[in-house]
C-alpha atoms as a PDB file:
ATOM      1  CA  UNK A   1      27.789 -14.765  13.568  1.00  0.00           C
ATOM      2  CA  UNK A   2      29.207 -12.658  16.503  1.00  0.00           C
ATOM      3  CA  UNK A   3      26.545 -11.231  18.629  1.00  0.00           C
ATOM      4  CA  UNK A   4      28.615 -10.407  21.592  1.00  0.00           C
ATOM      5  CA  UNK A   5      27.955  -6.825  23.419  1.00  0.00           C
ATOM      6  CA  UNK A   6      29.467  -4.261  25.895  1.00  0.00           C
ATOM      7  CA  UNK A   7      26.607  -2.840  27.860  1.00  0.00           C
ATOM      8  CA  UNK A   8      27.878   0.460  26.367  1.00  0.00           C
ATOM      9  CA  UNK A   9      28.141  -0.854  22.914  1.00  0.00           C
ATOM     10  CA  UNK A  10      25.743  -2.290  20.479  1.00  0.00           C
ATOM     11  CA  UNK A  11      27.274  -3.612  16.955  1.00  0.00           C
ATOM     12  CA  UNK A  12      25.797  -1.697  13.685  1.00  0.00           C
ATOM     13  CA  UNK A  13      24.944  -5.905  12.572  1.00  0.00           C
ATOM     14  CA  UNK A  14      22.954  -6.128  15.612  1.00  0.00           C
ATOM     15  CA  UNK A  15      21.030  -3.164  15.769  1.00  0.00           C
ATOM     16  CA  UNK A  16      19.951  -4.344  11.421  1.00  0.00           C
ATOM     17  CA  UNK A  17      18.954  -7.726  12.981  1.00  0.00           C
ATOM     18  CA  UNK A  18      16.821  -6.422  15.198  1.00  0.00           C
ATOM     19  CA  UNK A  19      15.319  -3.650  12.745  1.00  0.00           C
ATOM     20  CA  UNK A  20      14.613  -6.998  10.310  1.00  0.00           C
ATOM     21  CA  UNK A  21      13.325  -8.866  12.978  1.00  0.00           C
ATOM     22  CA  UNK A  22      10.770  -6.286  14.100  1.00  0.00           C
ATOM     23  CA  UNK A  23      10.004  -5.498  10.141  1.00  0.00           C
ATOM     24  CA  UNK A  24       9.335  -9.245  10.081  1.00  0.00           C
ATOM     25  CA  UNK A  25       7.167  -9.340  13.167  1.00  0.00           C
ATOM     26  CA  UNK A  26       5.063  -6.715  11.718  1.00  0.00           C
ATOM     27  CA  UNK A  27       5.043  -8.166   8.621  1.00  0.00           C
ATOM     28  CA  UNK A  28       3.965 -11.185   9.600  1.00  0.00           C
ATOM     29  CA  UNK A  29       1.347  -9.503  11.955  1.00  0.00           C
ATOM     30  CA  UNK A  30      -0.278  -7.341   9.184  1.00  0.00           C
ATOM     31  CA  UNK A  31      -0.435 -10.728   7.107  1.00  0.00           C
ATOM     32  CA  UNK A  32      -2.569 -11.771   9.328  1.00  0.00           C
ATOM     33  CA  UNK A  33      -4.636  -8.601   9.544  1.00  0.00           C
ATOM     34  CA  UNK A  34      -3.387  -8.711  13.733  1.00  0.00           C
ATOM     35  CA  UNK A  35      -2.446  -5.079  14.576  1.00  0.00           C
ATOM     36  CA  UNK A  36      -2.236  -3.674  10.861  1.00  0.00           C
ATOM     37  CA  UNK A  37      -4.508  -0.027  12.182  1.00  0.00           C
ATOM     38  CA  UNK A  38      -1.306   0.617  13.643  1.00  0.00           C
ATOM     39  CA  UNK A  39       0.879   0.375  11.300  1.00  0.00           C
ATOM     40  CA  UNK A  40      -0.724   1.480   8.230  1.00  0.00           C
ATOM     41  CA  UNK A  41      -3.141   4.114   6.844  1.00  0.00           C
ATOM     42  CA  UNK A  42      -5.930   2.887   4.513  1.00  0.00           C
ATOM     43  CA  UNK A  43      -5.523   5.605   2.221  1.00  0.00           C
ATOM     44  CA  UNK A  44      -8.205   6.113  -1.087  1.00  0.00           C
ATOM     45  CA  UNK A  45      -6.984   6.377  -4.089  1.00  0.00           C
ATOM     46  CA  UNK A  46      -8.311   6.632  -7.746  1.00  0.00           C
ATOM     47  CA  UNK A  47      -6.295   4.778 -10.490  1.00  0.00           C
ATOM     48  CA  UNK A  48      -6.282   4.890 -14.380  1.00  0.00           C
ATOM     49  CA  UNK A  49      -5.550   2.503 -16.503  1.00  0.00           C
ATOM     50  CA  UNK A  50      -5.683   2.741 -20.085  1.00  0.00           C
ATOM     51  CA  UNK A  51      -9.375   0.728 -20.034  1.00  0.00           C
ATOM     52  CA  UNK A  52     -10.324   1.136 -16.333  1.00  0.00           C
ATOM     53  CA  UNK A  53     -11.003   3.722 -13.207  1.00  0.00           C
ATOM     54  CA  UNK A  54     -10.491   2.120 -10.123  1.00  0.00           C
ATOM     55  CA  UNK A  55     -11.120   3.737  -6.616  1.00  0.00           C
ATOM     56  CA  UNK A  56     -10.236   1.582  -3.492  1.00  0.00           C
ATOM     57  CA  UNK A  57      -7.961   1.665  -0.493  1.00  0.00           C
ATOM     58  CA  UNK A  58      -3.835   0.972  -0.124  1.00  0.00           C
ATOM     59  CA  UNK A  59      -2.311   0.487   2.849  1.00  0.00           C
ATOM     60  CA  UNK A  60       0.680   2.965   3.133  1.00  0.00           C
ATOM     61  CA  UNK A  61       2.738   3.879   6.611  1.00  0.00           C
ATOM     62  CA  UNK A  62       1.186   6.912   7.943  1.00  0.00           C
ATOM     63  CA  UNK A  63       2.933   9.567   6.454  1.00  0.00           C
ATOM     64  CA  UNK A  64       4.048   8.390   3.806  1.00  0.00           C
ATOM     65  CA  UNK A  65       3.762  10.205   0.355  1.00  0.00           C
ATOM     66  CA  UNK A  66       2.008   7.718  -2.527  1.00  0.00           C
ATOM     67  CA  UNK A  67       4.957   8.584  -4.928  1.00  0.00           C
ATOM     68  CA  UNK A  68       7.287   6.855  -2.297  1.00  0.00           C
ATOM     69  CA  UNK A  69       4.840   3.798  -1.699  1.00  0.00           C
ATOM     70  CA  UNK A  70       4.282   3.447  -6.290  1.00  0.00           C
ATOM     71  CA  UNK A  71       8.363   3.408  -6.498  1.00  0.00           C
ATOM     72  CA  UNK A  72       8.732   1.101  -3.916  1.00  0.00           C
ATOM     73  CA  UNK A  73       5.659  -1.601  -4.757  1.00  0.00           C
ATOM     74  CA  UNK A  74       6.511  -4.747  -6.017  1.00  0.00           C
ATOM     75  CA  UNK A  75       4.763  -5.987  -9.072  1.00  0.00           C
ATOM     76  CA  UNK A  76       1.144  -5.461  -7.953  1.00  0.00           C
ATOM     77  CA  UNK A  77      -0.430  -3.182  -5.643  1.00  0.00           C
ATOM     78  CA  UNK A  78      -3.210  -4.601  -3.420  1.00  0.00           C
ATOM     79  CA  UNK A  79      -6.107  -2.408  -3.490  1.00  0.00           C
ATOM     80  CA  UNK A  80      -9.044  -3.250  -1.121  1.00  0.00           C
ATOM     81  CA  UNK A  81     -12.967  -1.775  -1.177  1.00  0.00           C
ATOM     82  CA  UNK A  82     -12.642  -1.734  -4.630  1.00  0.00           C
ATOM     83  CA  UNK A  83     -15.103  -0.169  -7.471  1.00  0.00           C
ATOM     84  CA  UNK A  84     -13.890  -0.936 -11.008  1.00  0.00           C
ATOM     85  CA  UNK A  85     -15.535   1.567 -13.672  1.00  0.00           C
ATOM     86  CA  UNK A  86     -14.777   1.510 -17.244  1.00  0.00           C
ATOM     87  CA  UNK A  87     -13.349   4.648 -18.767  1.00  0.00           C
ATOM     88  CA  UNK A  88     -16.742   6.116 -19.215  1.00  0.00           C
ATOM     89  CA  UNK A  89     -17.867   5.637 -15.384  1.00  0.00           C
ATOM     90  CA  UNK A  90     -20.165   2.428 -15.393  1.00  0.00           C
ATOM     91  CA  UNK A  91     -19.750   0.247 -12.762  1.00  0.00           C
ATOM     92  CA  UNK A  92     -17.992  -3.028 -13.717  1.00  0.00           C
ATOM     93  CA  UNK A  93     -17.435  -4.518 -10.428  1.00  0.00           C
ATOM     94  CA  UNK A  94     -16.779  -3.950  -7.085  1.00  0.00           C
ATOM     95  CA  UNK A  95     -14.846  -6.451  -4.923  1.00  0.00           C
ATOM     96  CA  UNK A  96     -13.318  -6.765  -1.260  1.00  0.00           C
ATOM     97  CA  UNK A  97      -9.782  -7.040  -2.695  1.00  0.00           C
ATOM     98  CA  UNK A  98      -7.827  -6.810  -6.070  1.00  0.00           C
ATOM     99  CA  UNK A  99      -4.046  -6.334  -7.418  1.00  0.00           C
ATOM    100  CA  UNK A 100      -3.464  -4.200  -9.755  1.00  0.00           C
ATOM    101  CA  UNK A 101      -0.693  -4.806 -11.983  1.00  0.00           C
ATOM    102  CA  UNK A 102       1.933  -1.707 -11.300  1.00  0.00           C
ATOM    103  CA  UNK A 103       2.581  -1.634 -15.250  1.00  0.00           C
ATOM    104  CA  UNK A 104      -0.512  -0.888 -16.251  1.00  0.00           C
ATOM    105  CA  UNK A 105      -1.338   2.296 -13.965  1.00  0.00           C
ATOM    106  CA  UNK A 106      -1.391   5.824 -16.096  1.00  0.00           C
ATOM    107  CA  UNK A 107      -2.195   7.940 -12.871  1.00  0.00           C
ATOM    108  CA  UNK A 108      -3.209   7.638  -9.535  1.00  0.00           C
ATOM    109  CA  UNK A 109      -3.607  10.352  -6.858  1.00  0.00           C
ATOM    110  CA  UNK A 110      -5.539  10.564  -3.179  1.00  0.00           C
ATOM    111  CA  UNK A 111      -9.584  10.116  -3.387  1.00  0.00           C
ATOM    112  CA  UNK A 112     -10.170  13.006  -1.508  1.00  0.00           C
ATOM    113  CA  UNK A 113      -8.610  15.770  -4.659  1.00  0.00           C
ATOM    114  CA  UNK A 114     -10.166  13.365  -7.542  1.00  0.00           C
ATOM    115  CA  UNK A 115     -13.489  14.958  -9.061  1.00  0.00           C
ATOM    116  CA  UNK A 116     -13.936  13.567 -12.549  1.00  0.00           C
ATOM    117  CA  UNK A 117     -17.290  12.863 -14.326  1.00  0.00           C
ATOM    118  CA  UNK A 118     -18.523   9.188 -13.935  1.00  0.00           C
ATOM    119  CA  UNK A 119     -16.632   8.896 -10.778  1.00  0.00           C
ATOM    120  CA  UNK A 120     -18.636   8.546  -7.100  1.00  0.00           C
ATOM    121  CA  UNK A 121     -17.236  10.903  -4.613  1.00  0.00           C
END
């Protein structure tokens, strides 16, 4: 690949490689749990699924809106400081980490404007 320059030029290629390459970096650092309060927002969420109610926390960019982040998840979501209730608000579990399968979410919105029955505030 051509990576040549002017000093007054940059190729559109280059300036992609080095947007992937600094994606990857951060990637790789937030794997790694290296740096992630700066790049992400543990946000609290509730989520409904057609048995459970699960509250935890999702790492989204600051600012960015959940709809955005739900479109754009792969498969599962990782949810951490989780509390899994069944439908009626009895604690099932509660766990450091779990995925839950994208599929299988009816609604979720922010923590902080949930107030149903059952559910700890």
């Amino acid at each position: 690949m051509n990576t040549s320059t002017n000093s007054d030029f940059t190729f559109a290629f280059q300036e992609t490689e080095a947007a992937d390459t600094q994606a990857e970096v951060i990637e790789d650092n937030l794997e790694f749990g290296e740096g992630a309060e700066d790049f992400s927002d543990k946000s609290e969420v509730v989520i409904f699924t057609n048995t459970f109610q699960i509250r935890g926390k999702i790492a989204l960019i600051p600012g960015a809106r959940l709809t955005d982040y739900i479109l754009g998840a792969n498969l599962f979501i990782a949810v951490a400081d989780v509390e899994v209730r069944d439908r009626e608000g009895n604690l099932i579990l509660s766990a450091p980490f779990l995925d839950v399968h994208r599929d299988h979410i009816e609604f979720i919105l922010p923590a902080d404007i949930a107030r149903f029955p059952g559910m700890n505030s």
